[in-house]
C-alpha atoms as a PDB file:
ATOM      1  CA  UNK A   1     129.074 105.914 172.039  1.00  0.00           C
ATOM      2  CA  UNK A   2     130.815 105.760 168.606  1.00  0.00           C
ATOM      3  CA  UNK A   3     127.901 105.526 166.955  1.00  0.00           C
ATOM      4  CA  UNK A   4     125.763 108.485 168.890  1.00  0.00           C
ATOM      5  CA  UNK A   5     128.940 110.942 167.852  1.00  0.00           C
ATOM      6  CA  UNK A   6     128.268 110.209 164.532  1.00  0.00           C
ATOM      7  CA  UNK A   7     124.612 110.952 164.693  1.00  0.00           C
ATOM      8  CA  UNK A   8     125.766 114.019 166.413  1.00  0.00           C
ATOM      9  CA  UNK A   9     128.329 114.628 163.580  1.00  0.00           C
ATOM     10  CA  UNK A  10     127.105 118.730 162.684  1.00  0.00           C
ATOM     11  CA  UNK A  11     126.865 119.725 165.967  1.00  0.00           C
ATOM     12  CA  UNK A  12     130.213 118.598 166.833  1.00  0.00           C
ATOM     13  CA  UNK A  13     131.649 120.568 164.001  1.00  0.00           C
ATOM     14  CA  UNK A  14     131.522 123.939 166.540  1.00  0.00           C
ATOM     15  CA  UNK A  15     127.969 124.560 166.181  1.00  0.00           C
ATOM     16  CA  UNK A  16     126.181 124.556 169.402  1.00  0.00           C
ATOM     17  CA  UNK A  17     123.412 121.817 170.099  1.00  0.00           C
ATOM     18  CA  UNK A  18     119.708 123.741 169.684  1.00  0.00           C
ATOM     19  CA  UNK A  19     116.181 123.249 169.929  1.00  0.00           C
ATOM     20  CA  UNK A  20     113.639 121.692 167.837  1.00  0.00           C
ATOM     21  CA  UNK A  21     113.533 124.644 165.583  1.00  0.00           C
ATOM     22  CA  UNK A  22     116.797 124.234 164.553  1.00  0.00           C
ATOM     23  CA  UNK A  23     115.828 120.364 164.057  1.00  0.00           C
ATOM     24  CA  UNK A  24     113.388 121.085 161.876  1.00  0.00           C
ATOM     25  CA  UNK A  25     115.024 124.041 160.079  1.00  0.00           C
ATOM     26  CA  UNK A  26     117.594 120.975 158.811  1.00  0.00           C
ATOM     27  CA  UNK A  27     114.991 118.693 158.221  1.00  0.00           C
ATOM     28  CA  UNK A  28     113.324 121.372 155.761  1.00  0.00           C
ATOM     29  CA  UNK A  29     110.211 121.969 157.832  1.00  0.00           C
ATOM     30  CA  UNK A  30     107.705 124.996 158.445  1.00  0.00           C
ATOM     31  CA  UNK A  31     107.221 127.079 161.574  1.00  0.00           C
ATOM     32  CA  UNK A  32     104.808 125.330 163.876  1.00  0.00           C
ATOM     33  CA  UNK A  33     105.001 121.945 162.104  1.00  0.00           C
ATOM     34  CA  UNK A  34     104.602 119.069 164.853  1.00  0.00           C
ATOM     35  CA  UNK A  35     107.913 116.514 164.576  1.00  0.00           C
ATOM     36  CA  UNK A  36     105.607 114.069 166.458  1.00  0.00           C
ATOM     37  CA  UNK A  37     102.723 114.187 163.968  1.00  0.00           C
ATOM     38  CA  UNK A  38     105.264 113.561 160.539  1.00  0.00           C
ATOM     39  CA  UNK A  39     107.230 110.242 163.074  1.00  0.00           C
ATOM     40  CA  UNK A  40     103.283 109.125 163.647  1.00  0.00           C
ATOM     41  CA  UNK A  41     102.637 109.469 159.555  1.00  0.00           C
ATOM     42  CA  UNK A  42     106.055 107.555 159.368  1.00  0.00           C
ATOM     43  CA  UNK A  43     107.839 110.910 156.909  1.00  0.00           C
ATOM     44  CA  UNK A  44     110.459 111.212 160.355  1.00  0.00           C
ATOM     45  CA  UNK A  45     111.615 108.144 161.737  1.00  0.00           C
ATOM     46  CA  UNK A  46     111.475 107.742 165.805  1.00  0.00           C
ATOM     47  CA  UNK A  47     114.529 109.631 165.996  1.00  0.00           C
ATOM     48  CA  UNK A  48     113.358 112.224 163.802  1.00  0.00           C
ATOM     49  CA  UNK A  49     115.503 111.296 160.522  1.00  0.00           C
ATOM     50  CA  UNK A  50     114.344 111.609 157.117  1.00  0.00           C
ATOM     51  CA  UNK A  51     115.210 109.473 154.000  1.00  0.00           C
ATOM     52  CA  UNK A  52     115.560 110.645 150.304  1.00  0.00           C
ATOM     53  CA  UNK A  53     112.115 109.528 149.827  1.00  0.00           C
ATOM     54  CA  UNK A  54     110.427 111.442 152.377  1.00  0.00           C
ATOM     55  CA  UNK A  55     112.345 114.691 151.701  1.00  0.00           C
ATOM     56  CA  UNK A  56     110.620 114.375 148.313  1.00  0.00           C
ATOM     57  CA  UNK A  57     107.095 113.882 150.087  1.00  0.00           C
ATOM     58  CA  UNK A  58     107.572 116.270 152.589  1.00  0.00           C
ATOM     59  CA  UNK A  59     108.444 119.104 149.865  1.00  0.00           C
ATOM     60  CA  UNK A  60     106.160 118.076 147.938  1.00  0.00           C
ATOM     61  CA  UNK A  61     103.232 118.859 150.460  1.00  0.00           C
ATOM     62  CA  UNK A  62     104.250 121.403 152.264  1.00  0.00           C
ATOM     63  CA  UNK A  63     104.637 123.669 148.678  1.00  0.00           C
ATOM     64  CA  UNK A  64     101.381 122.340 148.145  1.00  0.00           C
ATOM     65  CA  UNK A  65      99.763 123.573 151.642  1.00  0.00           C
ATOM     66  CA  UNK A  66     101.449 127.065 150.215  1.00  0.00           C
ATOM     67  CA  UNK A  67      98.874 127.119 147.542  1.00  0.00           C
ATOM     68  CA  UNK A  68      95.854 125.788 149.598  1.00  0.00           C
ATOM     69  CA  UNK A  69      96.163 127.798 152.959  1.00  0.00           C
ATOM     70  CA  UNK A  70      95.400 131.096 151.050  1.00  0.00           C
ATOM     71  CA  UNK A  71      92.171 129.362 149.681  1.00  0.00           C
ATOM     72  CA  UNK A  72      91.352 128.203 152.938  1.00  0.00           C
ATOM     73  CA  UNK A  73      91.892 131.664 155.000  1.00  0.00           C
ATOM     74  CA  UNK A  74      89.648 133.650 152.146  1.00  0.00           C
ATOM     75  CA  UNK A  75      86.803 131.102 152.736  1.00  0.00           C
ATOM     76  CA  UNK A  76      87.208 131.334 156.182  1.00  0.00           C
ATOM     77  CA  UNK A  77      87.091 135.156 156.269  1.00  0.00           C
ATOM     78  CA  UNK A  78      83.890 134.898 154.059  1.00  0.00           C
ATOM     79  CA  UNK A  79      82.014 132.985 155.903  1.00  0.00           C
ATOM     80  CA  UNK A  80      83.407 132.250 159.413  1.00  0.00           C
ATOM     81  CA  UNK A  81      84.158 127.973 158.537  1.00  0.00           C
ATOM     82  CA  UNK A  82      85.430 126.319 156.020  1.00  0.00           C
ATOM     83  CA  UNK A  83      85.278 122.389 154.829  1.00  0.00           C
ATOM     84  CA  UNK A  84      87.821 120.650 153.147  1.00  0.00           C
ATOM     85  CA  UNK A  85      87.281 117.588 151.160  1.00  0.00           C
ATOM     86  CA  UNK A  86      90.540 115.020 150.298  1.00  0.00           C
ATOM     87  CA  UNK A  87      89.448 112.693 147.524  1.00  0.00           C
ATOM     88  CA  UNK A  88      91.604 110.019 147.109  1.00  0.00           C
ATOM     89  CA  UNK A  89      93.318 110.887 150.463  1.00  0.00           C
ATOM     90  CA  UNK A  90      95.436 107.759 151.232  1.00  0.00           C
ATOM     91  CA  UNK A  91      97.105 107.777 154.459  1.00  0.00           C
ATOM     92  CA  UNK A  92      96.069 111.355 154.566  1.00  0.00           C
ATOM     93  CA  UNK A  93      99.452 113.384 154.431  1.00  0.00           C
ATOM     94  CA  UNK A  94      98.044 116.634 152.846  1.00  0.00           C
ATOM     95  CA  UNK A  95      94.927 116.577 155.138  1.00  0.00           C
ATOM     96  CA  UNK A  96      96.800 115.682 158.433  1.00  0.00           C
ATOM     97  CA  UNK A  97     100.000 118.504 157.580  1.00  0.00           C
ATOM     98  CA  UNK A  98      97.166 121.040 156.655  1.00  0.00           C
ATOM     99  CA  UNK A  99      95.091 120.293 160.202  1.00  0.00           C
ATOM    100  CA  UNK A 100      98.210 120.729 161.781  1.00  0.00           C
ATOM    101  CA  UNK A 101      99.520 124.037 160.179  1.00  0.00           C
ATOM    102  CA  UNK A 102      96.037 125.744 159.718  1.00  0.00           C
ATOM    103  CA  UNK A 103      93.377 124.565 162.212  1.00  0.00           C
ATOM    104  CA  UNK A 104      95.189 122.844 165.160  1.00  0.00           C
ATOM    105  CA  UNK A 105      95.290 126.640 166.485  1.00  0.00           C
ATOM    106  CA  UNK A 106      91.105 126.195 166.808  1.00  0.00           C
ATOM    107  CA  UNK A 107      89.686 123.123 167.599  1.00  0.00           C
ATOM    108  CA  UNK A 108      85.966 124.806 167.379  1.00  0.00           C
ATOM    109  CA  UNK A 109      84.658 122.372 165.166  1.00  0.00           C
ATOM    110  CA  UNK A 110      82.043 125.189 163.415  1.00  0.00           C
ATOM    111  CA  UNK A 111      85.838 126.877 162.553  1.00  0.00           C
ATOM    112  CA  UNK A 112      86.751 124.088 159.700  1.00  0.00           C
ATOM    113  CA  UNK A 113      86.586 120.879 158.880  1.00  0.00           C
ATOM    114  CA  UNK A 114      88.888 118.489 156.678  1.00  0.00           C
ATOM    115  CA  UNK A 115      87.484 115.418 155.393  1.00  0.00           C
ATOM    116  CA  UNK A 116      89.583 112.329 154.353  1.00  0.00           C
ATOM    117  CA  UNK A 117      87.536 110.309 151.589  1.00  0.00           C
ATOM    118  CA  UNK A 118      89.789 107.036 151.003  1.00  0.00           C
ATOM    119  CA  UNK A 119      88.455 103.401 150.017  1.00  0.00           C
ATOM    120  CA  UNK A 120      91.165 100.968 151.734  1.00  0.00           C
ATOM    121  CA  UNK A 121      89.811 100.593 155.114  1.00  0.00           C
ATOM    122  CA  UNK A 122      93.351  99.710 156.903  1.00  0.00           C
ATOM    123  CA  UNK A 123      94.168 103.285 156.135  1.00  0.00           C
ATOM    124  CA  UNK A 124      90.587 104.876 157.128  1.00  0.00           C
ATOM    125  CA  UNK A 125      90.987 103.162 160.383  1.00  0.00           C
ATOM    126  CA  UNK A 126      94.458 104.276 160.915  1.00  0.00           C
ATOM    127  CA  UNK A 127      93.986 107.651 159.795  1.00  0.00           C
ATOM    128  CA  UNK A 128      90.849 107.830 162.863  1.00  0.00           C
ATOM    129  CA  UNK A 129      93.568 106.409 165.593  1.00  0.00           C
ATOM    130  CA  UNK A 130      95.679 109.691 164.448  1.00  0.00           C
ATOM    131  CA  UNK A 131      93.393 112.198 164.591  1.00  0.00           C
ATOM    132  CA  UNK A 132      92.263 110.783 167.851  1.00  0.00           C
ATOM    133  CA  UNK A 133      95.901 110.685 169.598  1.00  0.00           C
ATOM    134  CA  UNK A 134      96.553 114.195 168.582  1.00  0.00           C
ATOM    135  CA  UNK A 135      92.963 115.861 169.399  1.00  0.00           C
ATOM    136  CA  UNK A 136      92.488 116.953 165.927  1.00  0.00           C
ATOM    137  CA  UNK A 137      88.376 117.377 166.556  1.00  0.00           C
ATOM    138  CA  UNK A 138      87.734 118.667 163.057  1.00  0.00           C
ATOM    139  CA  UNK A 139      89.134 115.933 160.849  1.00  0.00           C
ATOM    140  CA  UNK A 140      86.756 113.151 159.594  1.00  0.00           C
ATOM    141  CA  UNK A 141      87.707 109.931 157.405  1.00  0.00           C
ATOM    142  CA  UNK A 142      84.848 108.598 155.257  1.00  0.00           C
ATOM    143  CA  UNK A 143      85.830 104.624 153.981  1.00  0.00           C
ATOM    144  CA  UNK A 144      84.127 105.915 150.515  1.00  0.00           C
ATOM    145  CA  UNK A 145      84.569 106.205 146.904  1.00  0.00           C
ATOM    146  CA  UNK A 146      84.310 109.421 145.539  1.00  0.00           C
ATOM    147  CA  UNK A 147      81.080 108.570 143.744  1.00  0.00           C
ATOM    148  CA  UNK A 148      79.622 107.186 146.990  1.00  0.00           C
ATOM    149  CA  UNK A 149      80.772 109.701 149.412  1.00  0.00           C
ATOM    150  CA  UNK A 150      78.426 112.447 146.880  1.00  0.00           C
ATOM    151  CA  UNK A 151      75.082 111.567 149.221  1.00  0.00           C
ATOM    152  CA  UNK A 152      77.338 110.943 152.533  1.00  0.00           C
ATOM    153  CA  UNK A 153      78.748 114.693 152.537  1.00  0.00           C
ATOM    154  CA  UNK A 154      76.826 118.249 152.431  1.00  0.00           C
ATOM    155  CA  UNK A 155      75.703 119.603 149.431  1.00  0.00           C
ATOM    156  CA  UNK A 156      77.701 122.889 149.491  1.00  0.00           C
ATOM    157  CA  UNK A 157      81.282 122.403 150.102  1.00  0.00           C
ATOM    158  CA  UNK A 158      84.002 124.843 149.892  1.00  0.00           C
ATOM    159  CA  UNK A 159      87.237 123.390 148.902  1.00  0.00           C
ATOM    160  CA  UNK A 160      88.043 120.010 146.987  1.00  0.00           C
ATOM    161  CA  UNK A 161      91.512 118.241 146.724  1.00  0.00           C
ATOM    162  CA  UNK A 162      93.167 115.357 145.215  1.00  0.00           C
ATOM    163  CA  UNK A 163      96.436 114.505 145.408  1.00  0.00           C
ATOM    164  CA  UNK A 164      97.406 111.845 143.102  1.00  0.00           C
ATOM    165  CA  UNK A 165      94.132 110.707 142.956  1.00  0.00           C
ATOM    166  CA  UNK A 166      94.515 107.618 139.652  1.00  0.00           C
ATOM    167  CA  UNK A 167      93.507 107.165 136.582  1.00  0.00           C
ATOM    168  CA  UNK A 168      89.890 108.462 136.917  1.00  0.00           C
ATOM    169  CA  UNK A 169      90.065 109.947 140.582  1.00  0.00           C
ATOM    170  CA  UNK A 170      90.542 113.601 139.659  1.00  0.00           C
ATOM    171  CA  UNK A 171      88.266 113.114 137.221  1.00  0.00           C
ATOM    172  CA  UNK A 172      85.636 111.677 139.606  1.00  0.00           C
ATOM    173  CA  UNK A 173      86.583 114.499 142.759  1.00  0.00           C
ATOM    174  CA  UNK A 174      86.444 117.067 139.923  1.00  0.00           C
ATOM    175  CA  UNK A 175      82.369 115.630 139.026  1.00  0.00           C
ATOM    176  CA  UNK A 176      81.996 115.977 142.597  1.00  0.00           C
ATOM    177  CA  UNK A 177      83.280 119.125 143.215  1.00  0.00           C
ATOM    178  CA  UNK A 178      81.184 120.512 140.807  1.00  0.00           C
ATOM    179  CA  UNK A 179      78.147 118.768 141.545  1.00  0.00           C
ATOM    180  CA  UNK A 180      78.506 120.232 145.529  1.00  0.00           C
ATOM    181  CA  UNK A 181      79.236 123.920 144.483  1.00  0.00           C
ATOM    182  CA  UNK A 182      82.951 123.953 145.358  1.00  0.00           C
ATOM    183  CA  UNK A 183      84.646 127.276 145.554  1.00  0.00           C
ATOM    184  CA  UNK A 184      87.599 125.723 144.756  1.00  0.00           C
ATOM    185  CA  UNK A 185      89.753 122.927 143.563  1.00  0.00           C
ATOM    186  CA  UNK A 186      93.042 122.001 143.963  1.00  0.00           C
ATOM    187  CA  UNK A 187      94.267 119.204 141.626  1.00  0.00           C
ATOM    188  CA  UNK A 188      97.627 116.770 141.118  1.00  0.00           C
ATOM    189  CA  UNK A 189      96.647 114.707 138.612  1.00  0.00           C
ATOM    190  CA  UNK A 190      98.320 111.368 138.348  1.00  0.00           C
ATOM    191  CA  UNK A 191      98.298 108.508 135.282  1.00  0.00           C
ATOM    192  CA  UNK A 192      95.329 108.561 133.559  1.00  0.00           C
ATOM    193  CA  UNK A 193      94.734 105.921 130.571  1.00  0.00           C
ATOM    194  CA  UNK A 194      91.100 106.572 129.862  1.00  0.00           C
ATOM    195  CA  UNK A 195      91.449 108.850 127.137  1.00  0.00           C
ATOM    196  CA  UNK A 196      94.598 107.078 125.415  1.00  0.00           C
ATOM    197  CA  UNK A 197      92.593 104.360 125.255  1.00  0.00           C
ATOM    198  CA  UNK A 198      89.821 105.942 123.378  1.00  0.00           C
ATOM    199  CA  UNK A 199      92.434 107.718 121.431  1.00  0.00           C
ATOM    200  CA  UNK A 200      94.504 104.346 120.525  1.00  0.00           C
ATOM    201  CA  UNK A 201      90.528 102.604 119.857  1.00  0.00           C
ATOM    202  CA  UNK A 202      90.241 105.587 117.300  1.00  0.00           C
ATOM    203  CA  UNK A 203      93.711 105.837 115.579  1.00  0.00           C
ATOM    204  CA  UNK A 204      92.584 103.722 112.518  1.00  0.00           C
ATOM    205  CA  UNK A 205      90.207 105.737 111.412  1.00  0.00           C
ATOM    206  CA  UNK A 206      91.469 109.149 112.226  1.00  0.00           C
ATOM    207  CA  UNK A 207      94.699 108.065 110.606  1.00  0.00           C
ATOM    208  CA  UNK A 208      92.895 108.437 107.301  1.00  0.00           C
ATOM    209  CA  UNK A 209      91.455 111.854 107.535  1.00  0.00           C
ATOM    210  CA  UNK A 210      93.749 113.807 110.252  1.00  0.00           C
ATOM    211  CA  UNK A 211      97.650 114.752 109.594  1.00  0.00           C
ATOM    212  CA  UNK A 212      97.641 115.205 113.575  1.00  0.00           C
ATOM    213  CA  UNK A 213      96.941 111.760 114.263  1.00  0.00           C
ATOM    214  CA  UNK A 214     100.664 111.703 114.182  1.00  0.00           C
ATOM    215  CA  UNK A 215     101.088 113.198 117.494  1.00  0.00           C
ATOM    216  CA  UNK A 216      99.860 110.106 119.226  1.00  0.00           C
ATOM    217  CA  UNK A 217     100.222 107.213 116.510  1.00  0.00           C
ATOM    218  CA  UNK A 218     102.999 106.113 118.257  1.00  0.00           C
ATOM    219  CA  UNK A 219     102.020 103.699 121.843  1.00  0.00           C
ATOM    220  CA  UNK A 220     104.544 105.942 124.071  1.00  0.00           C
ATOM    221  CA  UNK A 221     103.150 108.893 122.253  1.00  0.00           C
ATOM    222  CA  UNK A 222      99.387 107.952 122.841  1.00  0.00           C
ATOM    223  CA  UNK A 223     100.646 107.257 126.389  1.00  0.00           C
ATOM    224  CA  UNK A 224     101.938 110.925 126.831  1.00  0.00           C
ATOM    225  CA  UNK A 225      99.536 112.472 124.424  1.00  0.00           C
ATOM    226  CA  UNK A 226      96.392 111.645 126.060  1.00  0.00           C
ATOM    227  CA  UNK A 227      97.874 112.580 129.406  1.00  0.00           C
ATOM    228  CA  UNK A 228      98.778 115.958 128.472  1.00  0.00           C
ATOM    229  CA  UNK A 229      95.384 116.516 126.439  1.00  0.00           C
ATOM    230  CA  UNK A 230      93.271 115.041 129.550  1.00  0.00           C
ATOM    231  CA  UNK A 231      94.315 117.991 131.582  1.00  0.00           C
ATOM    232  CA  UNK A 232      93.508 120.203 128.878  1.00  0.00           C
ATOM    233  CA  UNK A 233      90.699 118.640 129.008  1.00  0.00           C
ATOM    234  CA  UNK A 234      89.641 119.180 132.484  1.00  0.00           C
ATOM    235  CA  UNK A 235      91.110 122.600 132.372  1.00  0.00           C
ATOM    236  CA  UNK A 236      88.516 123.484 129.812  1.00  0.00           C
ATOM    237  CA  UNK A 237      85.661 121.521 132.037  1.00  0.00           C
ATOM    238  CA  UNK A 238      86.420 123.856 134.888  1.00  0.00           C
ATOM    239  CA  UNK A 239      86.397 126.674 133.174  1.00  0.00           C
ATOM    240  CA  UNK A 240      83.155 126.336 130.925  1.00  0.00           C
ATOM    241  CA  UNK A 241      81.740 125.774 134.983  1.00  0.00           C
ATOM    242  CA  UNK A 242      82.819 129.350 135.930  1.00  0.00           C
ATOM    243  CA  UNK A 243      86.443 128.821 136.997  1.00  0.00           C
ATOM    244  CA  UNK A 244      89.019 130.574 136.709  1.00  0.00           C
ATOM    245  CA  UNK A 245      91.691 127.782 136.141  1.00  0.00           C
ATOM    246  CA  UNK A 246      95.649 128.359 137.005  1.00  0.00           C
ATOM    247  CA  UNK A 247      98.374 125.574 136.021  1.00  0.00           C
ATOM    248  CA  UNK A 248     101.748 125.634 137.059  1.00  0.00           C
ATOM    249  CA  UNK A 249     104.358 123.233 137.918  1.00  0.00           C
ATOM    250  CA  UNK A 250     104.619 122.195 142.048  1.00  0.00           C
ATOM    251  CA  UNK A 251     107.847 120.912 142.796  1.00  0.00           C
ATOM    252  CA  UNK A 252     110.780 120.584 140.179  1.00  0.00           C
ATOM    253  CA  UNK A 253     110.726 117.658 138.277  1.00  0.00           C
ATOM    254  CA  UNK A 254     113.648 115.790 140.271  1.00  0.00           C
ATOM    255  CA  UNK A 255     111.045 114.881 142.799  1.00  0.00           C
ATOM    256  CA  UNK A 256     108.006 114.284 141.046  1.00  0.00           C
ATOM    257  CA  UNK A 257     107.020 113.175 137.157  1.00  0.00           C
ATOM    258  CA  UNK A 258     103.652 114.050 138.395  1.00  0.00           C
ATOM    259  CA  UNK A 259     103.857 117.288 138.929  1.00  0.00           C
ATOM    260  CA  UNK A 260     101.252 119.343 137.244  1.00  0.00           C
ATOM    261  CA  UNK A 261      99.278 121.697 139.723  1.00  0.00           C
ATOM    262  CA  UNK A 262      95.540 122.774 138.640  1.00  0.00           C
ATOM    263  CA  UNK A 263      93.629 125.178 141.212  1.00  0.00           C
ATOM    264  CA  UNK A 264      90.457 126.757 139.835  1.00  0.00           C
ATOM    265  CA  UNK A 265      88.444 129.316 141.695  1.00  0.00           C
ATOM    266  CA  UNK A 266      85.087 130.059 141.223  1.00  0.00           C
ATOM    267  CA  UNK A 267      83.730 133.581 140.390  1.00  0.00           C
ATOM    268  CA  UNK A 268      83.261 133.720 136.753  1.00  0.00           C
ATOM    269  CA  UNK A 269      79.950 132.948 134.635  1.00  0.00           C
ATOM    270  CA  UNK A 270      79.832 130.156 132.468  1.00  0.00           C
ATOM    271  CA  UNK A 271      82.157 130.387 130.079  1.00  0.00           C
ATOM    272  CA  UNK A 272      80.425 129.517 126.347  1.00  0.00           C
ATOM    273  CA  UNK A 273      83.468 129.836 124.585  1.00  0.00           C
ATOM    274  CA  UNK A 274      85.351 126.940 126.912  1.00  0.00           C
ATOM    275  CA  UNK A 275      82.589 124.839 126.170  1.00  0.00           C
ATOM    276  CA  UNK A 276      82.677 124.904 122.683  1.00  0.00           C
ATOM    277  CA  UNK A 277      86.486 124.483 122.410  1.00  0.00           C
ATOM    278  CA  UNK A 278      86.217 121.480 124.384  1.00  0.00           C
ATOM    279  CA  UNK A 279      83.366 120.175 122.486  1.00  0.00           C
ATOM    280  CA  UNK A 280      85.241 120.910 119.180  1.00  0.00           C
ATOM    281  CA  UNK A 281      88.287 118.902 120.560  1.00  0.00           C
ATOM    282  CA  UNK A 282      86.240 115.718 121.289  1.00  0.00           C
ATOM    283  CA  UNK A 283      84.979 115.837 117.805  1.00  0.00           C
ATOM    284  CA  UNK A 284      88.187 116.263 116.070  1.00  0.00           C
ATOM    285  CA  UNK A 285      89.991 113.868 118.338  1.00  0.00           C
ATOM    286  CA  UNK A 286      87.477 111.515 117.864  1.00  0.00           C
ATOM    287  CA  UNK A 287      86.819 111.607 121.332  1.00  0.00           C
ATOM    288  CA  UNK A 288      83.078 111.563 121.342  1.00  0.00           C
ATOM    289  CA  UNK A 289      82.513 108.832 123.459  1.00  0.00           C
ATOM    290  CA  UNK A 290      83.966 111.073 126.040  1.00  0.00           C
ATOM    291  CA  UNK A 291      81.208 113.404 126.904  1.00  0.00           C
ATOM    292  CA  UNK A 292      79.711 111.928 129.381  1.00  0.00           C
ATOM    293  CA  UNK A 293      83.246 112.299 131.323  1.00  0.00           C
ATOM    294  CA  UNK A 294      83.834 116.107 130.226  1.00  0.00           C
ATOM    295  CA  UNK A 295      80.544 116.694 131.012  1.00  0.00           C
ATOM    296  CA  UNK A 296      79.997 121.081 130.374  1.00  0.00           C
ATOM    297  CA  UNK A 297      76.911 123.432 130.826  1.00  0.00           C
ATOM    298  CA  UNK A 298      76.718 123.599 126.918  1.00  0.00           C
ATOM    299  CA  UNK A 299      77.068 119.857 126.889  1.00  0.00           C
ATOM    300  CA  UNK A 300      74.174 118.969 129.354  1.00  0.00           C
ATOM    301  CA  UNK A 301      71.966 121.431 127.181  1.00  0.00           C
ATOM    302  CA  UNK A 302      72.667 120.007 123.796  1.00  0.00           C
ATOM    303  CA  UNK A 303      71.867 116.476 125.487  1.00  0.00           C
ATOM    304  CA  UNK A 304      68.656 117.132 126.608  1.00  0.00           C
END
């Protein structure tokens, strides 16, 4: 009994017990957002607790779904449906939270679609049982990589996410993205080592004819160096593909070090000038071998 009064302890402090609202108001949730569904992705626990940990997770998503449900409603309103595709999707947080907040109101299938593309099978197969248990007809899991799941899925598909996708992942949802006509993208990059490796393959020689070699001469530097310039990277990819390209920060930095927010939107012609800034930046960087990955209209047409 000891032990349930201090579980109880706020309510016992003269504040009448209430609902499930006022549950979730404490635990930092949105309107609508099932307590079931976050114990079944293990962010509550059975009793509907929350750690440190999943505080972080849960804040982290839900300012996310802020940012995507807009995207989602204008497609919708375009064109009656909408399908989502989660590279990289794990044990499917963002696409389970967003089914839940934004479609669980329709289950018409033709009304949306979110599709989980994850490798590890365990979590494939788990991420099935949940959408089966809670009727959530329009969610699909595809046990996929990114490059395979390019002939699995439609060619025209509206919205593209990745969440922490590694190293290459964003890089690989972004190819695919564009390759299916995406109307939009919403990106959280994670580590990626590709281009500090070509960048630490390439100090040697750059050292001897580039002052700003400096910048990244240093291993932690060429860690954090090729980090930054690999989203500038893919900034300038998007947007030499007709996006208009928005980066801002998506939680404070006390719950995330990676924590850099790209959403582009389609609806602007090829942009010439992106193309040959990013093609300039290779050069100088020494970053040539590199083209194939920031692959650009004015690229493609110089290679042929």
């Amino acid at each position: 009994m000891k032990k349930h009064d201090v579980a109880g302890k706020k309510p016992a402090q003269g504040a009448p017990k209430k609902g499930a609202l006022s549950a979730a108001e404490q635990l930092g949730l949105r309107e609508g957002q099932s307590l079931e569904l976050l114990k079944a992705l293990h962010i509550l626990t059975r009793e509907g607790a929350i750690n440190q940990d999943s505080r972080r997770k849960l804040k982290q998503v839900n300012h996310l779904l802020q940012f995507i449900e807009p995207l989602l409603a204008k497609v919708r309103d375009a064109k009656g449906s909408v399908t989502l595709v989660d590279h990289g999707a794990g044990k499917s947080y963002l696409g389970f939270m967003l089914y839940d907040l934004f479609f669980k109101s329709t289950q018409d299938q033709s009304a949306g679609k979110v599709i989980g593309v994850e490798v590890r099978d365990e979590l494939v197969l788990r991420s099935r049982e949940l959408a089966a248990q809670f009727g959530f007809k329009g969610m699909e899991f595809l046990n996929l990589s990114v490059a395979a799941s390019n002939a699995a899925l439609p060619a025209s598909i509206d919205i593209v996410t990745a969440l922490h996708a590694c190293d290459t992942a964003t890089d690989d949802a972004m190819a695919f993205a564009l390759s299916h006509h995406a109307q939009h993208l919403v990106l959280v990059p994670c580590c990626q080592a590709e281009v500090a490796g070509a960048l630490k393959a390439g100090k040697s020689s750059a050292l001897q004819n580039n002052p700003l070699v400096e910048l990244w001469r240093r291993p932690l530097h060429t860690r954090e160096f090729g980090s930054q310039l690999t989203n500038v990277l893919r900034c300038l990819q998007l947007e030499a593909h007709g996006y208009e390209v928005t980066v801002t920060e998506l939680v404070g930095w006390e719950h995330s070090m990676k924590n850099e927010l790209i959403v582009a939107s389609k609806g602007k012609p090829h942009s010439k000038a992106s193309g040959q800034r990013l093609s300039a930046m290779l050069d100088q960087l020494g970053l040539n071998e590199m083209r194939s990955r920031f692959f650009t209209p004015l690229l493609e047409k110089e290679a042929v």
